[in-house]
C-alpha atoms as a PDB file:
ATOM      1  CA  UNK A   1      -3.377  32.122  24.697  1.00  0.00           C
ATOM      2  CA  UNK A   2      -3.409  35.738  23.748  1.00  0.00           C
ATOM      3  CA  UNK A   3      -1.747  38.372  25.975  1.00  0.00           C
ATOM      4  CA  UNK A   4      -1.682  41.881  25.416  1.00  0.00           C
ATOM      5  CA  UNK A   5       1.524  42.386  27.460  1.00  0.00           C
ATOM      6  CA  UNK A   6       3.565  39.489  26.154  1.00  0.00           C
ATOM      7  CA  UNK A   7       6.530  39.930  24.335  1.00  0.00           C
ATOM      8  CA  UNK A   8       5.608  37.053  22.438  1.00  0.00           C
ATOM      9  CA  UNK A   9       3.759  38.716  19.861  1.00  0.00           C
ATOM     10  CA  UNK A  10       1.052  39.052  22.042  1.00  0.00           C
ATOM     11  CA  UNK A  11       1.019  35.346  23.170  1.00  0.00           C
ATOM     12  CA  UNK A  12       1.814  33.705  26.501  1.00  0.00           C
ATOM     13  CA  UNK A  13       3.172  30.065  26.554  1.00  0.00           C
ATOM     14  CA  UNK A  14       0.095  27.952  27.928  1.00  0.00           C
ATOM     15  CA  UNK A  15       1.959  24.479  28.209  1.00  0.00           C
ATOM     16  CA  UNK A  16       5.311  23.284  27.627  1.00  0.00           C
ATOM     17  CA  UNK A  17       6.185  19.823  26.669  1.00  0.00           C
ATOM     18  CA  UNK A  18       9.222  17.176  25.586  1.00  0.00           C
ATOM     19  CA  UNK A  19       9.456  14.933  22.931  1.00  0.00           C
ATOM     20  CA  UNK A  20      11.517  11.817  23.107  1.00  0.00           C
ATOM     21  CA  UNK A  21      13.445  11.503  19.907  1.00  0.00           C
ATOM     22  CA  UNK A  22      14.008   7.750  19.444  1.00  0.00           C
ATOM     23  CA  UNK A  23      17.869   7.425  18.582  1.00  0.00           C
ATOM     24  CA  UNK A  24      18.436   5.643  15.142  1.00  0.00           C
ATOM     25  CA  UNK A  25      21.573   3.652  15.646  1.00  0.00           C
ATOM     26  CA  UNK A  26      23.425   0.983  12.886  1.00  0.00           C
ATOM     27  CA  UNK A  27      26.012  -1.063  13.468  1.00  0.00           C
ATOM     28  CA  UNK A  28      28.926  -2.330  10.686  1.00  0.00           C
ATOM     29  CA  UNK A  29      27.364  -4.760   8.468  1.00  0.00           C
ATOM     30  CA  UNK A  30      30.404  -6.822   9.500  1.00  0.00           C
ATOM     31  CA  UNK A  31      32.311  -7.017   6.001  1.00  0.00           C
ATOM     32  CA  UNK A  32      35.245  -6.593   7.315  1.00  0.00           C
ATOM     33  CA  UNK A  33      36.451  -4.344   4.158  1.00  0.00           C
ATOM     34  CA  UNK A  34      39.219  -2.182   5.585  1.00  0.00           C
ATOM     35  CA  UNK A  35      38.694   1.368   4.888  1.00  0.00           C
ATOM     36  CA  UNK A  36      40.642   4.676   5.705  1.00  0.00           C
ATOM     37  CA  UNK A  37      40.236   8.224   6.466  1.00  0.00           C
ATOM     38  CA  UNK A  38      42.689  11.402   7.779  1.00  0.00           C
ATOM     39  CA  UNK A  39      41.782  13.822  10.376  1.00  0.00           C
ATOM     40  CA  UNK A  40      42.927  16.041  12.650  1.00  0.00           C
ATOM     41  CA  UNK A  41      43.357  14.836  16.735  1.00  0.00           C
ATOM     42  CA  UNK A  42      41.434  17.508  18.177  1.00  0.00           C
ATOM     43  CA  UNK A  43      40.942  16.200  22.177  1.00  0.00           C
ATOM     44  CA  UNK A  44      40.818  13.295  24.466  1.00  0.00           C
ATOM     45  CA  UNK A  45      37.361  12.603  25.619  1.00  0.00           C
ATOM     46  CA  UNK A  46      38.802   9.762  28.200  1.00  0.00           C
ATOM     47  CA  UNK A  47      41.603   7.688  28.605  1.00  0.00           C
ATOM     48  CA  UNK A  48      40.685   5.418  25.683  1.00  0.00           C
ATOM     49  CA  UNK A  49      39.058   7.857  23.439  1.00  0.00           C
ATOM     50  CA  UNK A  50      39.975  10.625  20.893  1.00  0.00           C
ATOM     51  CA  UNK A  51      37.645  12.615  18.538  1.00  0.00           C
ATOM     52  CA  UNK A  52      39.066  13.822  15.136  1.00  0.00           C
ATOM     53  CA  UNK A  53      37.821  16.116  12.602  1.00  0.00           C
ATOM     54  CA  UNK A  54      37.377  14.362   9.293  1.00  0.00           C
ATOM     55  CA  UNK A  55      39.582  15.476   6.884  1.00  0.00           C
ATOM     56  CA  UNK A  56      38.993  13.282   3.438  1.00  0.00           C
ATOM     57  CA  UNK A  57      38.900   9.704   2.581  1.00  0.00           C
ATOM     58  CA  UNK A  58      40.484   7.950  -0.219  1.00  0.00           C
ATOM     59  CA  UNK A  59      38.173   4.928  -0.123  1.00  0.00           C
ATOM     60  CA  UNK A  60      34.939   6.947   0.223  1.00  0.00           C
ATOM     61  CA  UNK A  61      32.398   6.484   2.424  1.00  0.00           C
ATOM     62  CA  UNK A  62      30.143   8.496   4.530  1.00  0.00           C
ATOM     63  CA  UNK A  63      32.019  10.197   7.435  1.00  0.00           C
ATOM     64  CA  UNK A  64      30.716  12.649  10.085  1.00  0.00           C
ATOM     65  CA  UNK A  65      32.523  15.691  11.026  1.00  0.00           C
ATOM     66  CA  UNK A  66      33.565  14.921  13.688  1.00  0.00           C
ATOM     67  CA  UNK A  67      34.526  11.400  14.440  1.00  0.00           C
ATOM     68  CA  UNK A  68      35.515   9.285  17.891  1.00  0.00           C
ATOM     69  CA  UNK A  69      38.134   6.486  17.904  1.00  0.00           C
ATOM     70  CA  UNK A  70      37.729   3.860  20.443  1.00  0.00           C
ATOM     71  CA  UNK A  71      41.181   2.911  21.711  1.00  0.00           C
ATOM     72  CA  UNK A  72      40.168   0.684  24.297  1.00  0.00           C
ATOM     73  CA  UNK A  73      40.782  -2.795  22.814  1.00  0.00           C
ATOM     74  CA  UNK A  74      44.516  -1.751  22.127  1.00  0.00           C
ATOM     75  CA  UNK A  75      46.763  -0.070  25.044  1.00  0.00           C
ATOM     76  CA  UNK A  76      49.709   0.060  22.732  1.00  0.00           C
ATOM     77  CA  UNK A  77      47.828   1.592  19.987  1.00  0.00           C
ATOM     78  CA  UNK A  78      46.313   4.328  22.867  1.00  0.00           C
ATOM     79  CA  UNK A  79      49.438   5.023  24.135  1.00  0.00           C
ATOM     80  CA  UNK A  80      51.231   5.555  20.629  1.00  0.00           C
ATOM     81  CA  UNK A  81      48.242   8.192  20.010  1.00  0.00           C
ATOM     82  CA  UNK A  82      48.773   9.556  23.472  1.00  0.00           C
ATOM     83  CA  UNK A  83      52.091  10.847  22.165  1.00  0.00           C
ATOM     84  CA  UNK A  84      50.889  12.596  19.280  1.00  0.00           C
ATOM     85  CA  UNK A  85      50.884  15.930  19.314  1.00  0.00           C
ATOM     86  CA  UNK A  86      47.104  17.703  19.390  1.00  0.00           C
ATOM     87  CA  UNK A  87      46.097  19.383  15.878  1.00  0.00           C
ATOM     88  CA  UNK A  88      48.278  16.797  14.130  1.00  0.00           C
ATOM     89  CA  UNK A  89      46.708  14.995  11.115  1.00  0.00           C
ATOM     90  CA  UNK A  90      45.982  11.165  11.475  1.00  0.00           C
ATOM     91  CA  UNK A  91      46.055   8.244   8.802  1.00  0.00           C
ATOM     92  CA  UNK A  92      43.283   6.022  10.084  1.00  0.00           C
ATOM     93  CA  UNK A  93      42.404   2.630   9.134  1.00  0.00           C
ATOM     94  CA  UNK A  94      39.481   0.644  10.368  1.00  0.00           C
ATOM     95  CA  UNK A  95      37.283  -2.245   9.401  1.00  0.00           C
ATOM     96  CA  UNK A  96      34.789  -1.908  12.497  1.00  0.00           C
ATOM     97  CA  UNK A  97      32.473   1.318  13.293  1.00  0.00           C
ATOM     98  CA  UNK A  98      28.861   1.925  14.671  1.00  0.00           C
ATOM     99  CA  UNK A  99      26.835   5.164  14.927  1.00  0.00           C
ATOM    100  CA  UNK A 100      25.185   6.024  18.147  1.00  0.00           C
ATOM    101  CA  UNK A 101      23.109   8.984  18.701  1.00  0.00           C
ATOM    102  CA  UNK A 102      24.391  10.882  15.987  1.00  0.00           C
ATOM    103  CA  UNK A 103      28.358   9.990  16.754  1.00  0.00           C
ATOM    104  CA  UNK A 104      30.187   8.145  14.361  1.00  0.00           C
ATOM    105  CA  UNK A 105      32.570   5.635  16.700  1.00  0.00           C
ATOM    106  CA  UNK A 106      35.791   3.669  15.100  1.00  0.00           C
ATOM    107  CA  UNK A 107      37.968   1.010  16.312  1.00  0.00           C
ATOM    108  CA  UNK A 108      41.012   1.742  14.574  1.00  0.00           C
ATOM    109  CA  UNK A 109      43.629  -1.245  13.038  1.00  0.00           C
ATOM    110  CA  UNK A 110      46.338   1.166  12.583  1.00  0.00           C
ATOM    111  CA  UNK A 111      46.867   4.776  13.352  1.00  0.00           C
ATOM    112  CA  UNK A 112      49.545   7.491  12.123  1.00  0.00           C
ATOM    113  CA  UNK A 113      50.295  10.685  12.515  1.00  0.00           C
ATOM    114  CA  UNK A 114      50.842  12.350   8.769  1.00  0.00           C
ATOM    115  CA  UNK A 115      52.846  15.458   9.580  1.00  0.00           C
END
Protein backbone atom coordinates (compact mmCIF):
# COMPACT_ATOMS: atom_id res chain seq x y z
CA UNK A 1 0.00 0.00 0.00
CA UNK A 2 1.45 3.32 -0.91
CA UNK A 3 2.67 5.75 1.79
CA UNK A 4 4.00 9.00 1.27
CA UNK A 5 5.98 8.97 4.56
CA UNK A 6 7.43 5.49 4.38
CA UNK A 7 10.88 4.89 4.13
CA UNK A 8 10.08 2.09 2.07
CA UNK A 9 10.12 3.77 -1.10
CA UNK A 10 6.97 5.10 -0.42
CA UNK A 11 5.35 1.73 0.62
CA UNK A 12 4.09 0.46 3.97
CA UNK A 13 4.15 -3.36 4.70
CA UNK A 14 0.31 -4.39 4.53
CA UNK A 15 0.75 -8.14 5.69
CA UNK A 16 3.50 -10.22 6.74
CA UNK A 17 3.64 -13.89 6.35
CA UNK A 18 5.92 -17.36 6.83
CA UNK A 19 6.62 -19.95 4.61
CA UNK A 20 7.38 -23.43 5.77
CA UNK A 21 10.32 -24.70 3.82
CA UNK A 22 9.90 -28.50 3.73
CA UNK A 23 13.46 -29.92 4.75
CA UNK A 24 14.92 -32.28 1.99
CA UNK A 25 16.78 -34.90 3.91
CA UNK A 26 18.77 -38.33 2.36
CA UNK A 27 20.12 -40.86 4.10
CA UNK A 28 23.44 -43.23 2.99
CA UNK A 29 22.36 -45.48 0.34
CA UNK A 30 23.89 -48.07 2.69
CA UNK A 31 26.98 -49.26 0.47
CA UNK A 32 29.02 -49.41 2.98
CA UNK A 33 32.09 -48.04 0.71
CA UNK A 34 34.46 -46.46 3.22
CA UNK A 35 35.36 -43.04 2.30
CA UNK A 36 37.63 -40.26 3.88
CA UNK A 37 38.00 -36.65 4.31
CA UNK A 38 40.45 -34.04 6.56
CA UNK A 39 39.25 -31.11 8.41
CA UNK A 40 39.89 -28.94 10.92
CA UNK A 41 38.11 -29.60 14.76
CA UNK A 42 36.63 -26.34 15.11
CA UNK A 43 34.08 -26.87 18.45
CA UNK A 44 32.12 -29.27 20.47
CA UNK A 45 28.48 -28.88 19.91
CA UNK A 46 27.74 -31.58 22.90
CA UNK A 47 29.33 -34.22 24.59
CA UNK A 48 29.16 -36.59 21.61
CA UNK A 49 29.47 -34.18 18.83
CA UNK A 50 32.18 -32.14 16.95
CA UNK A 51 31.81 -30.00 13.76
CA UNK A 52 34.86 -29.71 11.38
CA UNK A 53 35.59 -27.58 8.52
CA UNK A 54 36.14 -29.64 5.40
CA UNK A 55 39.40 -29.49 4.27
CA UNK A 56 39.76 -31.95 0.97
CA UNK A 57 39.00 -35.47 0.22
CA UNK A 58 41.05 -37.97 -1.50
CA UNK A 59 38.15 -40.25 -2.44
CA UNK A 60 35.85 -37.45 -3.65
CA UNK A 61 32.59 -36.92 -2.87
CA UNK A 62 30.35 -34.11 -2.07
CA UNK A 63 31.17 -32.53 1.35
CA UNK A 64 29.63 -29.46 3.06
CA UNK A 65 31.65 -26.87 4.68
CA UNK A 66 31.15 -27.48 7.54
CA UNK A 67 30.60 -30.97 8.70
CA UNK A 68 29.31 -32.73 12.25
CA UNK A 69 30.70 -36.07 13.51
CA UNK A 70 28.48 -38.10 15.62
CA UNK A 71 30.58 -39.70 18.35
CA UNK A 72 27.93 -41.19 20.21
CA UNK A 73 28.08 -44.89 19.23
CA UNK A 74 31.86 -44.94 20.33
CA UNK A 75 32.99 -43.47 23.93
CA UNK A 76 36.54 -44.44 23.23
CA UNK A 77 36.59 -42.91 19.91
CA UNK A 78 34.85 -39.48 21.72
CA UNK A 79 37.16 -39.42 24.28
CA UNK A 80 40.37 -39.89 21.99
CA UNK A 81 38.88 -36.70 20.02
CA UNK A 82 38.22 -35.02 23.31
CA UNK A 83 41.99 -34.83 23.67
CA UNK A 84 42.74 -33.28 20.53
CA UNK A 85 43.70 -30.08 20.50
CA UNK A 86 40.98 -27.42 18.80
CA UNK A 87 42.15 -26.08 15.19
CA UNK A 88 44.01 -29.36 14.69
CA UNK A 89 43.46 -31.13 11.32
CA UNK A 90 41.56 -34.56 11.36
CA UNK A 91 41.93 -37.76 9.07
CA UNK A 92 38.36 -38.99 8.96
CA UNK A 93 37.03 -42.15 7.76
CA UNK A 94 33.42 -43.12 7.54
CA UNK A 95 31.13 -45.46 5.71
CA UNK A 96 27.75 -44.05 7.30
CA UNK A 97 26.38 -40.26 6.89
CA UNK A 98 22.89 -38.55 6.43
CA UNK A 99 22.01 -34.90 5.68
CA UNK A 100 19.45 -33.18 7.76
CA UNK A 101 18.32 -29.74 7.25
CA UNK A 102 21.15 -28.66 5.40
CA UNK A 103 23.93 -30.41 7.93
CA UNK A 104 25.99 -32.99 6.68
CA UNK A 105 26.25 -35.65 9.89
CA UNK A 106 29.11 -38.59 9.99
CA UNK A 107 29.65 -41.50 12.11
CA UNK A 108 33.21 -41.83 11.96
CA UNK A 109 35.22 -45.58 11.85
CA UNK A 110 38.44 -44.04 12.66
CA UNK A 111 39.61 -40.61 13.53
CA UNK A 112 43.22 -38.88 13.63
CA UNK A 113 44.63 -35.96 14.28
CA UNK A 114 47.22 -35.06 11.18
CA UNK A 115 49.49 -32.48 12.78
Amino acid sequence: MSNSNSCFDGYSIDELSKTEKSTATSEDTGDSVEKNFHGELLEWINDTMCVVEFSYSETGGNYNHFIYLDLSGDSEMCNQVKNIELGTTLSISYSSSFVQDGEMYVFPLEISGDN
